[in-house]
C-alpha atoms as a PDB file:
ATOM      1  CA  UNK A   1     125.162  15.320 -40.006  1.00  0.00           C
ATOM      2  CA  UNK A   2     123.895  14.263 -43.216  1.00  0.00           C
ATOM      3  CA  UNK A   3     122.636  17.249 -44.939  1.00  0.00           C
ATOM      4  CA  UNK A   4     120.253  16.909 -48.444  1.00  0.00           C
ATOM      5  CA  UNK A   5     120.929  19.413 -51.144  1.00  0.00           C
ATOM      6  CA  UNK A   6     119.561  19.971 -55.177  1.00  0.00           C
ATOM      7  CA  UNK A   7     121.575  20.770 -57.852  1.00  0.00           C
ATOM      8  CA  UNK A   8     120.748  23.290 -60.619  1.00  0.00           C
ATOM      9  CA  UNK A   9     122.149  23.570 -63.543  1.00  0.00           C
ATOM     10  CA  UNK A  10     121.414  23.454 -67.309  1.00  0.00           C
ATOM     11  CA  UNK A  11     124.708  21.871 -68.206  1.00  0.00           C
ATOM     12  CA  UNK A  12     123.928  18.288 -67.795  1.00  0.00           C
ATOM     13  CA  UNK A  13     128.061  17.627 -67.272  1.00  0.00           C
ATOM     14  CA  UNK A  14     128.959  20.027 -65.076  1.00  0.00           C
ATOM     15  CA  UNK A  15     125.632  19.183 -62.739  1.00  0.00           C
ATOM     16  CA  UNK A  16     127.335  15.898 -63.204  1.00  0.00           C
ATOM     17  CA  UNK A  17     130.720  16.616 -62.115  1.00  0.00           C
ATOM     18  CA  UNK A  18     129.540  18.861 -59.125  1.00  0.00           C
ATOM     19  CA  UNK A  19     127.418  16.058 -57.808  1.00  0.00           C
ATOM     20  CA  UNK A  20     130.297  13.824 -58.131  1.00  0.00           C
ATOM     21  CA  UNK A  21     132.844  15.683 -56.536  1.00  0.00           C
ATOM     22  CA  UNK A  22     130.284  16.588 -53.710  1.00  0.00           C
ATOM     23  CA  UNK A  23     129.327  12.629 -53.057  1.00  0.00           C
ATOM     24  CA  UNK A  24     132.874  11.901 -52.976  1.00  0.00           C
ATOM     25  CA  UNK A  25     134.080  14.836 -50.454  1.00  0.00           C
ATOM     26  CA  UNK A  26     130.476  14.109 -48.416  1.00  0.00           C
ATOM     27  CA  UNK A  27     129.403  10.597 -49.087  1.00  0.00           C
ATOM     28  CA  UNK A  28     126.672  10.795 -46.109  1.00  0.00           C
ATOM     29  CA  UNK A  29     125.115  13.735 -47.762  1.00  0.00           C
ATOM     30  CA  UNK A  30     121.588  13.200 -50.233  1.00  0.00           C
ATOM     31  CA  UNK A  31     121.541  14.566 -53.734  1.00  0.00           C
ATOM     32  CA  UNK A  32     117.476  15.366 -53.510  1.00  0.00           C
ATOM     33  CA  UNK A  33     117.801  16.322 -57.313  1.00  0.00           C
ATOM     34  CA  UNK A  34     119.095  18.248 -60.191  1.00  0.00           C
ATOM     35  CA  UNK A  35     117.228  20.900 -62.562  1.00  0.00           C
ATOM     36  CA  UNK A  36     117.810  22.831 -65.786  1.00  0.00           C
ATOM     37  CA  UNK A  37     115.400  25.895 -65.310  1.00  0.00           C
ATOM     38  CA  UNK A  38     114.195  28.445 -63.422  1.00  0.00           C
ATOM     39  CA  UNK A  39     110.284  26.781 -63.752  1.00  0.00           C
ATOM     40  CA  UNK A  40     111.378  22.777 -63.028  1.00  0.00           C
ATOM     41  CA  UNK A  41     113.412  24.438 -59.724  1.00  0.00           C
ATOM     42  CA  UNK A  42     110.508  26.683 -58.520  1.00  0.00           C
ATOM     43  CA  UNK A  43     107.464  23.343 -58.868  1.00  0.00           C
ATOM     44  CA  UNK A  44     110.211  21.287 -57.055  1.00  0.00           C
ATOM     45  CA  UNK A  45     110.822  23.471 -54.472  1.00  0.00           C
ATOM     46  CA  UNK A  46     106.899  24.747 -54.317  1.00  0.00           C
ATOM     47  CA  UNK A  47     106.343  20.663 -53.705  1.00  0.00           C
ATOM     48  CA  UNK A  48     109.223  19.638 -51.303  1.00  0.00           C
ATOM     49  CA  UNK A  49     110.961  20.401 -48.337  1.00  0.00           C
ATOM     50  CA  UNK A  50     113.653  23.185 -48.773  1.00  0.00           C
ATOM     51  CA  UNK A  51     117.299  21.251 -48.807  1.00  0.00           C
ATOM     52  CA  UNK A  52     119.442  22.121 -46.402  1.00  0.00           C
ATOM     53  CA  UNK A  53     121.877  23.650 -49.035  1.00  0.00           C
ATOM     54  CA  UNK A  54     121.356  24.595 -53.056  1.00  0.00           C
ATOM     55  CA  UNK A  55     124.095  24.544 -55.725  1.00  0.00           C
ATOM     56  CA  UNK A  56     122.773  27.420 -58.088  1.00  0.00           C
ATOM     57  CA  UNK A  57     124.025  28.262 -61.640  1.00  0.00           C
ATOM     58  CA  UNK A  58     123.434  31.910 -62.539  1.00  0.00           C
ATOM     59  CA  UNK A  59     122.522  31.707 -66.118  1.00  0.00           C
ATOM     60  CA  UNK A  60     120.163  28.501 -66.773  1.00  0.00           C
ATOM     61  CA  UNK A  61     117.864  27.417 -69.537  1.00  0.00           C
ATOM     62  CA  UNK A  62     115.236  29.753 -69.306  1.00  0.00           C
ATOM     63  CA  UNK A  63     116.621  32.843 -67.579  1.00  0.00           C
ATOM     64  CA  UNK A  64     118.904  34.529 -64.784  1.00  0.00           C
ATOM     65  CA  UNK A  65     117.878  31.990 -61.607  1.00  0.00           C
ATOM     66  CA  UNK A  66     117.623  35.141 -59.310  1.00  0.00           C
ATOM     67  CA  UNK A  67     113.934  34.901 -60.218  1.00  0.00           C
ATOM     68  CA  UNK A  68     113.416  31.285 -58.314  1.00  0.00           C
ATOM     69  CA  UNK A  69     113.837  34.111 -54.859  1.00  0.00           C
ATOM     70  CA  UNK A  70     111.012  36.186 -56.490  1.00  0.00           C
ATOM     71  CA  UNK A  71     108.505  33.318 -56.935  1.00  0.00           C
ATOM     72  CA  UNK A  72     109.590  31.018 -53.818  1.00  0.00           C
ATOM     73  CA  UNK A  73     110.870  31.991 -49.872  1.00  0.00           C
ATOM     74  CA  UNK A  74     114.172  29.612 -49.788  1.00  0.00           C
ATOM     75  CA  UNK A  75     115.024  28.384 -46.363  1.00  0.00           C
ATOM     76  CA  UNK A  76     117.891  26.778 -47.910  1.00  0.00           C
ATOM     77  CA  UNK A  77     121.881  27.863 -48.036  1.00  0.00           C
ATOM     78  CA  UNK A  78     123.013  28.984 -51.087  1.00  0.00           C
ATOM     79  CA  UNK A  79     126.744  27.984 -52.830  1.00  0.00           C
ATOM     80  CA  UNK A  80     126.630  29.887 -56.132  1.00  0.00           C
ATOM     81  CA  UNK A  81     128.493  28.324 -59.264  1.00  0.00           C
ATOM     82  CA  UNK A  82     128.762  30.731 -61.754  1.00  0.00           C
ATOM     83  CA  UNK A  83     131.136  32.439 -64.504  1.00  0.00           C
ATOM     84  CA  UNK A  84     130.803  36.110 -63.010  1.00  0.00           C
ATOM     85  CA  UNK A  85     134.325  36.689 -62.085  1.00  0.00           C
ATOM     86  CA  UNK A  86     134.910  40.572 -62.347  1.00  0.00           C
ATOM     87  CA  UNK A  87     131.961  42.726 -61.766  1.00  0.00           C
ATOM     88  CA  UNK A  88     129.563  40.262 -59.359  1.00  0.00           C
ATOM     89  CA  UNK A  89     132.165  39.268 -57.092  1.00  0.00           C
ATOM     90  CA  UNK A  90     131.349  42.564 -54.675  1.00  0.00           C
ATOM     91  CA  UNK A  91     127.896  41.887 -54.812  1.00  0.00           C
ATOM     92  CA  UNK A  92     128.032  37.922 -53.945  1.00  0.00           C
ATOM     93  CA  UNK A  93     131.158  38.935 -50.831  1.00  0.00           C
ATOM     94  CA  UNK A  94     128.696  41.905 -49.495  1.00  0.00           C
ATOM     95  CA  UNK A  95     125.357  39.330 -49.165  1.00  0.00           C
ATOM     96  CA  UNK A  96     127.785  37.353 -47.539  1.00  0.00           C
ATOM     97  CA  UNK A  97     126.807  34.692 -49.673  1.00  0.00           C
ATOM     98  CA  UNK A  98     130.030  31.921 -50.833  1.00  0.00           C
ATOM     99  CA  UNK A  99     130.460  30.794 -54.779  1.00  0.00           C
ATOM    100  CA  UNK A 100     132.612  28.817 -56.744  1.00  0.00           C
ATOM    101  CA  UNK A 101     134.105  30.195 -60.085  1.00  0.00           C
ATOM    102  CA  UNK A 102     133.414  27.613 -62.432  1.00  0.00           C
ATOM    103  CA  UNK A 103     134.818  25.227 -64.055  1.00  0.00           C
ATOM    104  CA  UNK A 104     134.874  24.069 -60.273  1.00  0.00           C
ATOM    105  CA  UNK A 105     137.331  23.316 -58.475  1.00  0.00           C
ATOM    106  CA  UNK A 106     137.328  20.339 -55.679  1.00  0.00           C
ATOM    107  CA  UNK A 107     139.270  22.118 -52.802  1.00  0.00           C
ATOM    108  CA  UNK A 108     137.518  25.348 -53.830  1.00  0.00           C
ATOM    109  CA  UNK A 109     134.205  23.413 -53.516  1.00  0.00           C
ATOM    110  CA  UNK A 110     135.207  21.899 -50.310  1.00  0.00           C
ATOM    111  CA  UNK A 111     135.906  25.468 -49.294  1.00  0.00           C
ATOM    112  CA  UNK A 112     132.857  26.292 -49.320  1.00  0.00           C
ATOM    113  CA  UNK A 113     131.231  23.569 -48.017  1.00  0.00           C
ATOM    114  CA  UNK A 114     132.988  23.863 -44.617  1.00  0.00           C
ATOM    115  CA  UNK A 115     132.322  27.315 -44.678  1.00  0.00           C
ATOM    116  CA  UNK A 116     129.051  26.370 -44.643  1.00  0.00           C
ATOM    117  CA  UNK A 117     129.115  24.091 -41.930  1.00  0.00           C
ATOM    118  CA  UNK A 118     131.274  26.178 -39.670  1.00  0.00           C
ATOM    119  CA  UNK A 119     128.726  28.796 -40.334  1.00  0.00           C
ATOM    120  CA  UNK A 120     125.665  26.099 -39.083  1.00  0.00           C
ATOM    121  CA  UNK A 121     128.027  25.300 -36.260  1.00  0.00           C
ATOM    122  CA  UNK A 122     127.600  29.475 -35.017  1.00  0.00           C
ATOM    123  CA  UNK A 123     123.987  29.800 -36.166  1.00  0.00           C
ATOM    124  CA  UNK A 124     122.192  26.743 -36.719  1.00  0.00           C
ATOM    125  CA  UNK A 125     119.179  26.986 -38.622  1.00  0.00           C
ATOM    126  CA  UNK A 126     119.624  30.861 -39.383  1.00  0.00           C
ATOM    127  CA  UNK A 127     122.477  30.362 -42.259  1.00  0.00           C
ATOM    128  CA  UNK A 128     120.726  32.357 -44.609  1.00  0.00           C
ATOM    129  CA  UNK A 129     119.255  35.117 -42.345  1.00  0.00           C
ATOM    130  CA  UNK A 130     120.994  37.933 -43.794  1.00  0.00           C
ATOM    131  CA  UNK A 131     121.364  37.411 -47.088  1.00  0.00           C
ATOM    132  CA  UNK A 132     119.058  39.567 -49.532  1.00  0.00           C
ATOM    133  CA  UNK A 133     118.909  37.767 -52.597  1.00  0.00           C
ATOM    134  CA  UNK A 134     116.711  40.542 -54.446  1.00  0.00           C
ATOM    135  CA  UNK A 135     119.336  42.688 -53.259  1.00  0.00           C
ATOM    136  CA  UNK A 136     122.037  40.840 -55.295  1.00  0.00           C
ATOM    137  CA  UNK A 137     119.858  40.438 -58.165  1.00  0.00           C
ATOM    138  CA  UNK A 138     119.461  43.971 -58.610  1.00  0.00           C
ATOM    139  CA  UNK A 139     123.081  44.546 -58.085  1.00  0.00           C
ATOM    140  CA  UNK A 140     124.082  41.780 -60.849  1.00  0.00           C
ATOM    141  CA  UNK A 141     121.391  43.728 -63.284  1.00  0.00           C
ATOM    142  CA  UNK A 142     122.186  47.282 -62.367  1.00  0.00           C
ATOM    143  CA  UNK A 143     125.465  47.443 -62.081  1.00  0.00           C
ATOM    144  CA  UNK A 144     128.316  48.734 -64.695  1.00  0.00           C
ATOM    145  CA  UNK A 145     129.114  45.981 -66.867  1.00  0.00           C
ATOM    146  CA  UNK A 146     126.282  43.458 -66.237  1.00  0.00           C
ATOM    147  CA  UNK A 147     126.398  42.110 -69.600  1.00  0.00           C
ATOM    148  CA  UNK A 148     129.600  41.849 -72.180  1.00  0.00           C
ATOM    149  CA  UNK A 149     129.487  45.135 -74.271  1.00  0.00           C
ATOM    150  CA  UNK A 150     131.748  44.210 -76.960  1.00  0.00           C
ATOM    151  CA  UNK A 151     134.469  41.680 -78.120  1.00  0.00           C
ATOM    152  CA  UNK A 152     137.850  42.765 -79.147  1.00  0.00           C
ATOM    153  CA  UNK A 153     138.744  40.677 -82.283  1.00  0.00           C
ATOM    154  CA  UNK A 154     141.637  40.719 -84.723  1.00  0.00           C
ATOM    155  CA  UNK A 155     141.735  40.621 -88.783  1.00  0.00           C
ATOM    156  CA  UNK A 156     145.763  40.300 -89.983  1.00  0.00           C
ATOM    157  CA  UNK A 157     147.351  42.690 -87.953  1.00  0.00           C
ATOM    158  CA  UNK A 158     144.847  45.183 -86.652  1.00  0.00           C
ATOM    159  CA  UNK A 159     142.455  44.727 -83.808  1.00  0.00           C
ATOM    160  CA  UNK A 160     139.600  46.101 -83.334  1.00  0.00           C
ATOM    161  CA  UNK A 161     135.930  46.122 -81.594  1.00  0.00           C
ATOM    162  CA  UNK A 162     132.563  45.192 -82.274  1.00  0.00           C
ATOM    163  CA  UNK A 163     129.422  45.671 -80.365  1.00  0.00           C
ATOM    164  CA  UNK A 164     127.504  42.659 -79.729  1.00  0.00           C
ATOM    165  CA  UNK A 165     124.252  44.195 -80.748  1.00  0.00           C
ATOM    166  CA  UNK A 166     126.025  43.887 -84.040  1.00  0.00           C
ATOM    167  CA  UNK A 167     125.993  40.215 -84.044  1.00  0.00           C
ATOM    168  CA  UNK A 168     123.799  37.821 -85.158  1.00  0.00           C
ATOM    169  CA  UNK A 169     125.020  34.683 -83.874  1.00  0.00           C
ATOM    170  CA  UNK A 170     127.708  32.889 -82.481  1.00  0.00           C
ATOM    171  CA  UNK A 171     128.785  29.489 -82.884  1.00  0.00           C
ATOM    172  CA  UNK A 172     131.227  26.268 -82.253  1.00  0.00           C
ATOM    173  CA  UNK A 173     133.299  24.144 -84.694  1.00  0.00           C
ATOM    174  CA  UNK A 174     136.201  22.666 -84.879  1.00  0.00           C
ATOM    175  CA  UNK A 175     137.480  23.706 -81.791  1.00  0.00           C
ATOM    176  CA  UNK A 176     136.826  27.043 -82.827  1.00  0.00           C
ATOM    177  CA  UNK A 177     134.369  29.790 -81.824  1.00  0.00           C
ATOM    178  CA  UNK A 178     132.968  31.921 -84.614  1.00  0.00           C
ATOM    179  CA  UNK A 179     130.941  35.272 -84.166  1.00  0.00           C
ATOM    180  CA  UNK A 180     128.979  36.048 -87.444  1.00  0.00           C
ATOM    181  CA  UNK A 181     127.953  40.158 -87.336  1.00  0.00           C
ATOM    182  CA  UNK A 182     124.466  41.171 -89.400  1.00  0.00           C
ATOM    183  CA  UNK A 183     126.850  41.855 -92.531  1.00  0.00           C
ATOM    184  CA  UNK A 184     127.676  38.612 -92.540  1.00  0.00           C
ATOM    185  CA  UNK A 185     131.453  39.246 -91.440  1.00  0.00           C
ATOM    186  CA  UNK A 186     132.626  36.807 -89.378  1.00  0.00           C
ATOM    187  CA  UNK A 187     135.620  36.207 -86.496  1.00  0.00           C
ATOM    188  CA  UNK A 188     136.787  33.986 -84.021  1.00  0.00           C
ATOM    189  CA  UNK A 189     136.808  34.910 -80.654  1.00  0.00           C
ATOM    190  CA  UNK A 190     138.435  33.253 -77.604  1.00  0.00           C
ATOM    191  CA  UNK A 191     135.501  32.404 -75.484  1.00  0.00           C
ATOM    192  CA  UNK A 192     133.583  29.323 -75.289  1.00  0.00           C
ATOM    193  CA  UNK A 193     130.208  29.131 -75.488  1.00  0.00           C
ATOM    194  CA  UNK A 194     128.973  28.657 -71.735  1.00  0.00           C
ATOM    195  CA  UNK A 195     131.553  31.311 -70.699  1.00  0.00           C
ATOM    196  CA  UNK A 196     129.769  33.685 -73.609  1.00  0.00           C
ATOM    197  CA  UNK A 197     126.253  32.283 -72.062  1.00  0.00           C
ATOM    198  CA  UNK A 198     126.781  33.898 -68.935  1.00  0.00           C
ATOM    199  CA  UNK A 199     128.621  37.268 -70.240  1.00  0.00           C
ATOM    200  CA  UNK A 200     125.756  37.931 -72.918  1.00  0.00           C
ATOM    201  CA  UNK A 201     122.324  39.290 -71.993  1.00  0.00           C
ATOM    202  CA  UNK A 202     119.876  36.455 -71.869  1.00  0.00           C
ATOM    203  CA  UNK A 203     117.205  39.045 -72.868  1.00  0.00           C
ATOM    204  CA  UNK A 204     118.782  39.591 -75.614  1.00  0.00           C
ATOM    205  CA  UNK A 205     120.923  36.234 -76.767  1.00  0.00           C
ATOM    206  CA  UNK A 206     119.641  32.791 -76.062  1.00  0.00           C
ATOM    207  CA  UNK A 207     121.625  29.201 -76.118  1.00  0.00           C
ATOM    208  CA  UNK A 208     119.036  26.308 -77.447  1.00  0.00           C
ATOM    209  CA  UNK A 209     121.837  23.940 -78.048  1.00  0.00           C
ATOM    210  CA  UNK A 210     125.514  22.810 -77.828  1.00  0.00           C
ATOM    211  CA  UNK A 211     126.600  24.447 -80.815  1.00  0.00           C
ATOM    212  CA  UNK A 212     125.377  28.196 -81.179  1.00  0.00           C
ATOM    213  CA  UNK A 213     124.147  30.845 -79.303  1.00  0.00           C
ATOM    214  CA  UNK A 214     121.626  33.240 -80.990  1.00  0.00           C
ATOM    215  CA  UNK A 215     120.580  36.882 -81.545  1.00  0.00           C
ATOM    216  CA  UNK A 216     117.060  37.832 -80.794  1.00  0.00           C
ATOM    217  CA  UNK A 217     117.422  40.447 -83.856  1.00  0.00           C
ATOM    218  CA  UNK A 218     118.864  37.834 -86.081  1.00  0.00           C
ATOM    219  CA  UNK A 219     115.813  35.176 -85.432  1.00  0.00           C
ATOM    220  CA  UNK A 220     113.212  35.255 -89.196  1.00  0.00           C
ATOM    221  CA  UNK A 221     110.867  32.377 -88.009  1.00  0.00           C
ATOM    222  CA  UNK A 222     110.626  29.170 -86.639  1.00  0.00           C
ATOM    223  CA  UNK A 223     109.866  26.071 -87.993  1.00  0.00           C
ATOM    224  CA  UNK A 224     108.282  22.443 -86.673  1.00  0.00           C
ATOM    225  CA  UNK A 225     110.690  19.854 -86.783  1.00  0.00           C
ATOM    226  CA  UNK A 226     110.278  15.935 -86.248  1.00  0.00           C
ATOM    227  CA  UNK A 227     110.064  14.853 -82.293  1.00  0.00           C
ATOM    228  CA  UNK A 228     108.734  17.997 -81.180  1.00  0.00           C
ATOM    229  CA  UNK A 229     112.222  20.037 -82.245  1.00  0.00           C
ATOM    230  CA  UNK A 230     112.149  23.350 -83.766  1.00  0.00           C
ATOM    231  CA  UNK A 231     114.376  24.661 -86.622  1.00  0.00           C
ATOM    232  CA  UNK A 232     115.111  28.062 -85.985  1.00  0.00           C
ATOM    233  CA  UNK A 233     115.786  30.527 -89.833  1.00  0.00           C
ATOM    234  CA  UNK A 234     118.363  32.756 -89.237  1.00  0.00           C
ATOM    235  CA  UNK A 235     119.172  35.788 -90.871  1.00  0.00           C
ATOM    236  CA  UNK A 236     122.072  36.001 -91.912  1.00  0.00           C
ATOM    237  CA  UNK A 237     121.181  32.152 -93.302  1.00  0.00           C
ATOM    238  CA  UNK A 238     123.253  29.934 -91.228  1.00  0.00           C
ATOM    239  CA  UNK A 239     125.018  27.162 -93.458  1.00  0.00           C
ATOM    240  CA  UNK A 240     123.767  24.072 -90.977  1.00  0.00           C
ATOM    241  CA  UNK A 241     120.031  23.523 -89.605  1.00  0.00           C
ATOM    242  CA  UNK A 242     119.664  24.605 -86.444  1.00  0.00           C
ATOM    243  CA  UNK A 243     117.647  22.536 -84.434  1.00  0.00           C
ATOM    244  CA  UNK A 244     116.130  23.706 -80.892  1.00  0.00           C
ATOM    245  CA  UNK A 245     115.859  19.934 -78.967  1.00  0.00           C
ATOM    246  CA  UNK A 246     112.342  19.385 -77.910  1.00  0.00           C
ATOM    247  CA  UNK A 247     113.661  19.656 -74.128  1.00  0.00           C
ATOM    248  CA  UNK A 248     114.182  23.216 -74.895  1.00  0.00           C
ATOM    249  CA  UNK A 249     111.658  24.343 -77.609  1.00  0.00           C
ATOM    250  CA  UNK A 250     109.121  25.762 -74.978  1.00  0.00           C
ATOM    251  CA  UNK A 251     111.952  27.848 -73.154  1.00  0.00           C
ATOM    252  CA  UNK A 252     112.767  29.264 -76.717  1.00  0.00           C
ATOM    253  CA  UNK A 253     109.360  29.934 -77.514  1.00  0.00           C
ATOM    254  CA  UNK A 254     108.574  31.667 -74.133  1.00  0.00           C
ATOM    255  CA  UNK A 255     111.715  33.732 -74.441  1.00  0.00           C
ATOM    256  CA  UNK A 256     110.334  35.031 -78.243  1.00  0.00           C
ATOM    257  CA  UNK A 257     107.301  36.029 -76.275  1.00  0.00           C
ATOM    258  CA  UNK A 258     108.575  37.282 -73.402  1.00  0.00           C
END
């Protein structure tokens, strides 16, 4: 049977790769579409038929995508991609819904796709009939150890921790990823930045580009910038401008007034 699905995911090359890898291991199957944010997902799916299956980051643009189940009833199966590996894993087995640790796999992602289609095979059109999705958002919210606490960083041979409401912002160069603390201290840490985008607290820490990932606390003001961009004053100053693309200068806005 060829079965439609959507995509979403705010990392344009990994919505790339996963539709790639799924057109190759199901050619007969119909990519309906791909979206960034909670909002683009919630009009699409307010406008169309439900796919039969949805590929769902946890973290996108403009929030935790838990919320698209508070706004819209999906009649879709769910495969969740995501980068919650310790403390959501319980949650996701006991809704009995599957997910794929990211980066994704191919035999891990046709795993799950033949789970899902054995599972259509026992209850066809009922997939998703036990699954509580508010359930598992409260779960991934409430429970210990949500959201990173702290990073463990060294300086010459000690190690020691900081809190991440100490820092201001974090950010990518030369292969290297830099935490900068309110003192202006700064470290390198051994994350990257999505992995950090779905361990921080998006009420708290927000990514409006490739480069850096930002504090609430350390935002001054915000500035207009040419094409509809934003340049975002830091405090501490950050040594390059950093510039909010006009794709995501309303999401940044609506999280400053959220």
């Amino acid at each position: 049977m060829a079965y439609k699905y959507i995509i979403v995911e705010d990392e344009i090359h990994s919505a790339q790769m996963l539709a790639s890898m799924v057109s190759e291991l199901r050619p007969d199957w119909s990519n309906e579409g791909m979206f960034e944010t909670v909002e683009e997902t919630v009009i699409w799916l307010n406008e169309n038929e439900h796919p039969n299956i949805i590929f769902l980051d946890i973290q996108l643009a403009d929030g935790i995508s838990f919320s698209i189940f508070e706004q819209v009833k999906i009649d879709s199966a769910v495969i969740f991609t995501t980068a919650y590996d310790e403390y959501a894993v319980n949650a996701f087995k006991l809704n009995s819904i599957d997910y794929i640790l990211k980066p994704v796999k191919k035999e891990l992602l046709e795993a799950a796709i033949e789970k899902y289609e054995n599972v259509l095979t026992l209850i066809e059109g009922e997939a998703n009939a036990s699954i509580d999705y508010k359930n598992l958002l409260a779960g991934l919210q409430n429970g210990e150890g949500t959201y990173r606490k702290r990073f463990l960083v060294s300086k010459r041979d000690a190690y020691f921790s900081i809190p991440v409401q100490d820092i201001a912002y974090i950010y990518f160069e030369s292969k290297l990823t830099y935490a900068v603390t309110f003192d202006k201290k700064e470290y390198i840490i051994n994350f990257t930045l999505d992995k950090l985008e779905e361990e921080l607290d998006p009420s708290l820490f927000i990514r409006a580009n490739r480069q850096a990932i930002v504090s609430l606390n350390a935002i001054h003001s915000l500035e207009n910038y040419f094409g509809g961009k934003l340049i975002v004053k830091l405090l501490p100053q950050f040594d390059q401008k950093y510039v909010i693309s006009r794709a995501k200068a309303s999401v940044f806005k609506n999280w400053l007034d959220s």
